[in-house]
Protein backbone atom coordinates (compact mmCIF):
# COMPACT_ATOMS: atom_id res chain seq x y z
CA UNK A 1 3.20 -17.82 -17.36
CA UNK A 2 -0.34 -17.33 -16.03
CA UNK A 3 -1.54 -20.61 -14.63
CA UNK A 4 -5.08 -20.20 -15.08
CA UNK A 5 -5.83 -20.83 -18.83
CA UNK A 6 -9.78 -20.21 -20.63
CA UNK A 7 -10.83 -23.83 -21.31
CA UNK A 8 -13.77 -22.58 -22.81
CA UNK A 9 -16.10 -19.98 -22.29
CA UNK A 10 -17.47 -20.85 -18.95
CA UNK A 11 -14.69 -21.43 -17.27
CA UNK A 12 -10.68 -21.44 -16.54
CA UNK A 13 -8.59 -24.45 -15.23
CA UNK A 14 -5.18 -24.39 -13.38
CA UNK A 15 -3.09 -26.23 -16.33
CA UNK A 16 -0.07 -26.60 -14.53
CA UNK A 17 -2.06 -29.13 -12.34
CA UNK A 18 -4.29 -30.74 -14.78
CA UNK A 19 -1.13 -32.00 -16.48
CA UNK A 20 0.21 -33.23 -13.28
CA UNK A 21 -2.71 -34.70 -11.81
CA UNK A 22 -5.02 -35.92 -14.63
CA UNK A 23 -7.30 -36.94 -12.08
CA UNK A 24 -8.25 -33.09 -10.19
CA UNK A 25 -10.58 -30.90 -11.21
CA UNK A 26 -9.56 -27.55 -10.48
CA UNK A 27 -10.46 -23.87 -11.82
CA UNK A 28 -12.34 -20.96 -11.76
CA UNK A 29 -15.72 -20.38 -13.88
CA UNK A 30 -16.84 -17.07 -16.07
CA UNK A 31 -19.85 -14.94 -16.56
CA UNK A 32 -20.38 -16.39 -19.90
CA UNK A 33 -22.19 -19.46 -20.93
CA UNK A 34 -25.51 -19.20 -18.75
CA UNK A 35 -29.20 -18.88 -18.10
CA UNK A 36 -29.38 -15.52 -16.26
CA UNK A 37 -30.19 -12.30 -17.66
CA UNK A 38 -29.73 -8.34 -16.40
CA UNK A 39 -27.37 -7.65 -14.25
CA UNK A 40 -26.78 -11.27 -13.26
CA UNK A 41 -26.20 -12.28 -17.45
CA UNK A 42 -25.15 -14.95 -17.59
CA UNK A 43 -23.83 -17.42 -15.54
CA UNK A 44 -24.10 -16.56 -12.25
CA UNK A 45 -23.90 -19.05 -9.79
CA UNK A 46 -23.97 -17.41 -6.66
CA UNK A 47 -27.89 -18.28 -4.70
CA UNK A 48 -27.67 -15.19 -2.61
CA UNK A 49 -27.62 -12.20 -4.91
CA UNK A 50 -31.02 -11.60 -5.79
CA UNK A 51 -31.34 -13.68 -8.91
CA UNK A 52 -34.15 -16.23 -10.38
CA UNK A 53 -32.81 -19.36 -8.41
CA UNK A 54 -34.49 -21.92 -11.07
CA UNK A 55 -31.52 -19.94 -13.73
CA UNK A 56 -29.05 -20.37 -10.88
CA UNK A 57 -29.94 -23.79 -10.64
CA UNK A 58 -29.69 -24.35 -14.56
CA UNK A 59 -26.35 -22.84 -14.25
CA UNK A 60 -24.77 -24.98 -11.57
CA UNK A 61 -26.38 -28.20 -13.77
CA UNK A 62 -24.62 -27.07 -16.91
CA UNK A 63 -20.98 -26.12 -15.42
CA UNK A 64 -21.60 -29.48 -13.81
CA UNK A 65 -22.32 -31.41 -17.16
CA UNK A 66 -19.31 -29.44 -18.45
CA UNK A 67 -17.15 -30.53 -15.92
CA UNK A 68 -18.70 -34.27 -15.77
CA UNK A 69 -19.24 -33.63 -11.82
CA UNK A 70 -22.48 -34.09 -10.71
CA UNK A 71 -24.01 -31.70 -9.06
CA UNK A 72 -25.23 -33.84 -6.11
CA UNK A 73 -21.90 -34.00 -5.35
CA UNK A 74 -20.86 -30.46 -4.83
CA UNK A 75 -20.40 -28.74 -1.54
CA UNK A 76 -21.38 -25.11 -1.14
CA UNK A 77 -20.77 -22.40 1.96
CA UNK A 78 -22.49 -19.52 3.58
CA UNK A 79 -19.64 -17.34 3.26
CA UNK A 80 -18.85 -14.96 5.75
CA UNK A 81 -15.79 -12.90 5.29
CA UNK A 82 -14.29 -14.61 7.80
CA UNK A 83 -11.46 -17.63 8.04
CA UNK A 84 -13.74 -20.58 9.41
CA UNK A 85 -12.94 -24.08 7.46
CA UNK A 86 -14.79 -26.89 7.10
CA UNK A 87 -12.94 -30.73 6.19
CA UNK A 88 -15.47 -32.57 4.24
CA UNK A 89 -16.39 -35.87 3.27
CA UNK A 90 -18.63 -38.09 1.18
CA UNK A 91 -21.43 -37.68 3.91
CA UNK A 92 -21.65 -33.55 3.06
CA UNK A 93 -22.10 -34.21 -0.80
CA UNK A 94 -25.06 -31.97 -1.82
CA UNK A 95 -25.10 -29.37 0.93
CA UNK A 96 -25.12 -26.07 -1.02
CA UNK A 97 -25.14 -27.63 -4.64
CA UNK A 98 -28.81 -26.95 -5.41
CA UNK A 99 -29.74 -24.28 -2.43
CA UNK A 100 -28.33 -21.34 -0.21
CA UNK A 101 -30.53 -22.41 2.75
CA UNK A 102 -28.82 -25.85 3.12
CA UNK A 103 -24.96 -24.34 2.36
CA UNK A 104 -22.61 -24.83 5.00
CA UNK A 105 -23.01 -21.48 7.34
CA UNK A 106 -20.53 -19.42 8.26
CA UNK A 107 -17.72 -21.08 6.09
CA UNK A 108 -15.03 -19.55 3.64
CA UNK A 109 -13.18 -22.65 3.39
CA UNK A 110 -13.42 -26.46 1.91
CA UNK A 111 -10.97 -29.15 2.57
CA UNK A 112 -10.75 -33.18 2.09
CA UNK A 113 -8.78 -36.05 0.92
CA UNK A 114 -12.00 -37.85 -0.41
CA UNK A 115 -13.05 -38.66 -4.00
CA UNK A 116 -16.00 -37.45 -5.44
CA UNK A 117 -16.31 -34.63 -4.03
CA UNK A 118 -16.49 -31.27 -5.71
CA UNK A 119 -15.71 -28.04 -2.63
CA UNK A 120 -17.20 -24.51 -4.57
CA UNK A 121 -16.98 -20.92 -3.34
CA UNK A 122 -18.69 -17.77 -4.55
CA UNK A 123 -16.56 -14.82 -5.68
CA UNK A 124 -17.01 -11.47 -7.69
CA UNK A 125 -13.33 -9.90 -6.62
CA UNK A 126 -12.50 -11.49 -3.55
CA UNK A 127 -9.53 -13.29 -4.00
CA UNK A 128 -9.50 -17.62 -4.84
CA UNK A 129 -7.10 -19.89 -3.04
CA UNK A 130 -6.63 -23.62 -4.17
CA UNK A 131 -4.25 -25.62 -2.15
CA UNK A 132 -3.11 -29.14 -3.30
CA UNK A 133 -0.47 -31.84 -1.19
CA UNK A 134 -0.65 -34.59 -3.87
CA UNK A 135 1.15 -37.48 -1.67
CA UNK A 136 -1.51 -37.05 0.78
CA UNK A 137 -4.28 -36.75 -1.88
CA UNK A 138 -5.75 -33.45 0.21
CA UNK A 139 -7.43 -30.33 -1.59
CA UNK A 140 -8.74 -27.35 -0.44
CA UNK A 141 -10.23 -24.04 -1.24
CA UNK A 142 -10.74 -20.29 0.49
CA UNK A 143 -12.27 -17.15 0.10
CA UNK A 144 -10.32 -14.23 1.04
CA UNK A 145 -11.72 -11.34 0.72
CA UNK A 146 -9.86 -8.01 2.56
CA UNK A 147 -11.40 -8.83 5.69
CA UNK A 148 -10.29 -13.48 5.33
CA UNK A 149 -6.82 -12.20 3.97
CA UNK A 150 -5.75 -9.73 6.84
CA UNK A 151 -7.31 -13.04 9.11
CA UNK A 152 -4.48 -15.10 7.96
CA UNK A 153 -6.87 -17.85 6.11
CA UNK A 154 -4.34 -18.48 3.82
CA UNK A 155 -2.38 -19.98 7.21
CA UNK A 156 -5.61 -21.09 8.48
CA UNK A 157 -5.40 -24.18 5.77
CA UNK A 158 -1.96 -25.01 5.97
CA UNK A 159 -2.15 -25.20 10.11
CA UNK A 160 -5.48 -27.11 9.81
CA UNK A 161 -3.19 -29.92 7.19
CA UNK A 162 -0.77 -29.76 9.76
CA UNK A 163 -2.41 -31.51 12.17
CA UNK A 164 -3.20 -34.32 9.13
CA UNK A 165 0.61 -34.51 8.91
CA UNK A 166 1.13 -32.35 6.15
CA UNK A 167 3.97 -29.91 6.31
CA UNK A 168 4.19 -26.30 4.27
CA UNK A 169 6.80 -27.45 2.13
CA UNK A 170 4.12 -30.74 0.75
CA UNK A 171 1.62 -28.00 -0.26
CA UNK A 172 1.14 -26.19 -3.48
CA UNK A 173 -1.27 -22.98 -4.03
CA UNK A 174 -2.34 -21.28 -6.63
CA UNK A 175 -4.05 -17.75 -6.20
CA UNK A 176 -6.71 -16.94 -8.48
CA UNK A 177 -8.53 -14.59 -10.78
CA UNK A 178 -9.52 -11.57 -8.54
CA UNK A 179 -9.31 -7.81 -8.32
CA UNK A 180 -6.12 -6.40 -9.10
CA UNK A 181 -4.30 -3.57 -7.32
CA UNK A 182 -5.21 -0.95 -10.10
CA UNK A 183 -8.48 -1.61 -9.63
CA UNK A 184 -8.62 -1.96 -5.84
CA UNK A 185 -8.28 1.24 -3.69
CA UNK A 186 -9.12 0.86 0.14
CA UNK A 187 -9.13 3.53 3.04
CA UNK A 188 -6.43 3.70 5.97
CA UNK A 189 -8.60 1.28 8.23
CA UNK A 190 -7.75 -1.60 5.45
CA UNK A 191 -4.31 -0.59 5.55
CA UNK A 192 -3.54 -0.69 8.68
CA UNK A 193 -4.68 -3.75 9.61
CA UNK A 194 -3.03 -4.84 6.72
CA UNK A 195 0.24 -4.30 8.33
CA UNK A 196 -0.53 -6.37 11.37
CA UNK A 197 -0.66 -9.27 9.35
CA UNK A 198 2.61 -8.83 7.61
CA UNK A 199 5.64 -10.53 8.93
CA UNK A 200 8.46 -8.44 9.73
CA UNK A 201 10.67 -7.16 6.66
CA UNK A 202 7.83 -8.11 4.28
CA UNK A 203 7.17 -5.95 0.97
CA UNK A 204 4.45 -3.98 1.49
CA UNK A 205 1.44 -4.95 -1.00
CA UNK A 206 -0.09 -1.53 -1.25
CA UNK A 207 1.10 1.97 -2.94
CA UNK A 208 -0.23 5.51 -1.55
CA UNK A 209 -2.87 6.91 -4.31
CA UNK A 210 -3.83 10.02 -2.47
CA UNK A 211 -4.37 10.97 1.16
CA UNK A 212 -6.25 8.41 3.11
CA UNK A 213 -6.69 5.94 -0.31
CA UNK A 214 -4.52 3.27 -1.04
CA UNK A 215 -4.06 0.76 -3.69
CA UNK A 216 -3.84 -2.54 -2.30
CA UNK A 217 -2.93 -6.09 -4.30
CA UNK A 218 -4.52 -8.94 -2.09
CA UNK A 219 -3.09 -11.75 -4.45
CA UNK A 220 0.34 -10.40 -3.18
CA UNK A 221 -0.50 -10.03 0.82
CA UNK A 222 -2.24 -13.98 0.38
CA UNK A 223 1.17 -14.74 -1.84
CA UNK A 224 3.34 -13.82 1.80
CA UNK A 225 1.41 -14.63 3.98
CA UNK A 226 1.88 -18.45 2.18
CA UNK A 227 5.48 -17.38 2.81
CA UNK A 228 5.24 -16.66 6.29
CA UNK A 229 3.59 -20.35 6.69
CA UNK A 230 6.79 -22.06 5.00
CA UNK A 231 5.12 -22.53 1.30
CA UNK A 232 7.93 -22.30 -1.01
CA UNK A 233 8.00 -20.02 -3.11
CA UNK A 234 8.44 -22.04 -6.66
CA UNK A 235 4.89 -23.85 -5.02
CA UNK A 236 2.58 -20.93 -5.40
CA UNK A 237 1.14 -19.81 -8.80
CA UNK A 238 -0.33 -16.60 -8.89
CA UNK A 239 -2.88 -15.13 -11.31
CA UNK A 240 -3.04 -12.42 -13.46
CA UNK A 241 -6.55 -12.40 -14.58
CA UNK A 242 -8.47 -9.20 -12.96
CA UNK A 243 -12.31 -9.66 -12.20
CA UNK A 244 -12.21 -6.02 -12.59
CA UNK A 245 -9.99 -5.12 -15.56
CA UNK A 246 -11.41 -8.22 -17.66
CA UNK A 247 -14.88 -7.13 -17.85
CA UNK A 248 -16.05 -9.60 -20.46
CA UNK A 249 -15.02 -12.72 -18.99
CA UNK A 250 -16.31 -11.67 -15.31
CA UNK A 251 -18.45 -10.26 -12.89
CA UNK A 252 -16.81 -7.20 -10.37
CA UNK A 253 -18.82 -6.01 -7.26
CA UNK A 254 -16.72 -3.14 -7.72
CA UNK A 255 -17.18 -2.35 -10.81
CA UNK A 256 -20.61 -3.47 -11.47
CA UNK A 257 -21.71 -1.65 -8.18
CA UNK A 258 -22.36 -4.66 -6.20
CA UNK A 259 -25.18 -5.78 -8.37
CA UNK A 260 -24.02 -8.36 -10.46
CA UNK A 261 -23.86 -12.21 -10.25
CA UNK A 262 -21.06 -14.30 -9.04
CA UNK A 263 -18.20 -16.83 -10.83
CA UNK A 264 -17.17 -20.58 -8.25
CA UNK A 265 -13.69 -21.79 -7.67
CA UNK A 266 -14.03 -25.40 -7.90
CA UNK A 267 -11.80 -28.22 -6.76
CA UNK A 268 -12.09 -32.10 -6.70
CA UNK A 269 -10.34 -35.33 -7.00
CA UNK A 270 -12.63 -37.73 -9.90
CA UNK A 271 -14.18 -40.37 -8.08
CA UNK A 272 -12.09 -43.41 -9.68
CA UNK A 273 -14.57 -47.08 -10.59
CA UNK A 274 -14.68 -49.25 -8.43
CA UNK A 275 -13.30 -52.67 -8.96
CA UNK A 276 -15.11 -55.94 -9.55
């Protein structure tokens, strides 16, 4: 059953975990529903890509209404392709909500085990992680792109809660809407390095499509590599939406040519009132 279900327009939610945890916010937005117009049309929410930031802006302030999380309290990251991580807490609120310039730099990944706090990434293929160890109250997010997945990010998050006290087995993961393996054809340099991060007797995530070019699914390399870490198996979800394939619901620097806007995996605990 795919575990990432269209809410509404401008954006999916992880069911599964909104039934379990009425109190996380947790998803993945669209293209639709938004301010910006050409290639960027329509809600694009990435700073960086050359559109009208005032629409980006508008954007981020109606997926926020939407998702009744203000936007003051959102964190956003200069990502980098890379599998740097950043633990957050109330003190970061804002940084990268309203502005590239003030994002966290050089950062593809958001964790904390704070209220109130909403962690965002950009994506337009790369593949969405969401990590969850409910005792413990901690969330997380990641970017992995080719270049973050064959880095191990994926283990990058469940050492770093680790050394919080939080073993493998605690943690659940769901892997989001991203470019599928149809759609995703990489050269022998990919591959290879690709096989240095597979553990030994692990099903290879890529098919031959002619010489040199290979078809590679990154939701299934992230998928073992969680494995590899000691997440169960029945604790990861895995997508089925492509950002490719399903053209109307997002943007694809693949397929749009790398000019096009960007969709925001989201994740955050409600900040519960205070008592009197």
């Amino acid at each position: 059953m795919e575990p990432f279900v269209l809410t509404n327009q401008s954006y999916l939610t992880i069911e599964i975990w909104s039934r379990q945890f009425p109190e996380l916010i947790a998803g993945f937005t669209t293209k639709s529903g938004g301010a910006s117009k050409g290639d960027f049309e329509s809600l694009n929410l990435g700073f960086h890509v050359g559109d009208d930031c005032a629409n980006v802006c508008l954007n981020r302030e109606n997926v926020a209404g939407l998702l009744k999380f203000p936007l003051q309290q959102w964190v956003g990251a200069e990502q980098t392709h890379d599998i740097v991580l950043q633990k957050i807490t109330k003190a970061d609120r804002g940084k990268g909500s309203n502005s590239y310039e003030h994002s966290f730099k050089g950062t593809d990944g958001f964790y904390t085990n704070e209220e109130g706090i909403l962690l965002t990434l950009c994506f337009a293929d790369c593949v969405p992680l969401f990590f969850i160890a409910p005792e413990q109250k901690m969330i997380g997010t990641a970017h992995a792109g080719w270049k973050g997945t064959v880095g191990k990010i994926a283990k990058e998050m469940i050492v770093a809660w680790g050394r919080e006290g939080i073993s493998p087995d605690q943690i659940l993961v769901a892997i989001g809407p991203s470019i599928c393996e149809k759609c995703y054809i990489v050269n022998e340099h990919v591959i290879n390095l690709v096989d240095k991060s597979l553990e030994e007797g692990g099903v290879l995530p890529y098919n031959l499509v002619k010489e040199g070019q290979y078809s590679l699914d990154l939701r299934e390399l992230n998928r073992q590599i969680l494995l590899a870490s000691g997440v169960p198996d029945q604790n990861i979800l895995n997508s089925g939406w492509c950002s490719s394939c399903h053209n109307e619901e997002f943007f694809s620097h693949r397929r749009d040519k790398g000019k096009t806007g960007r969709m925001l995996s989201f994740i955050g605990w409600k900040e519960t009132a205070k008592r009197l």
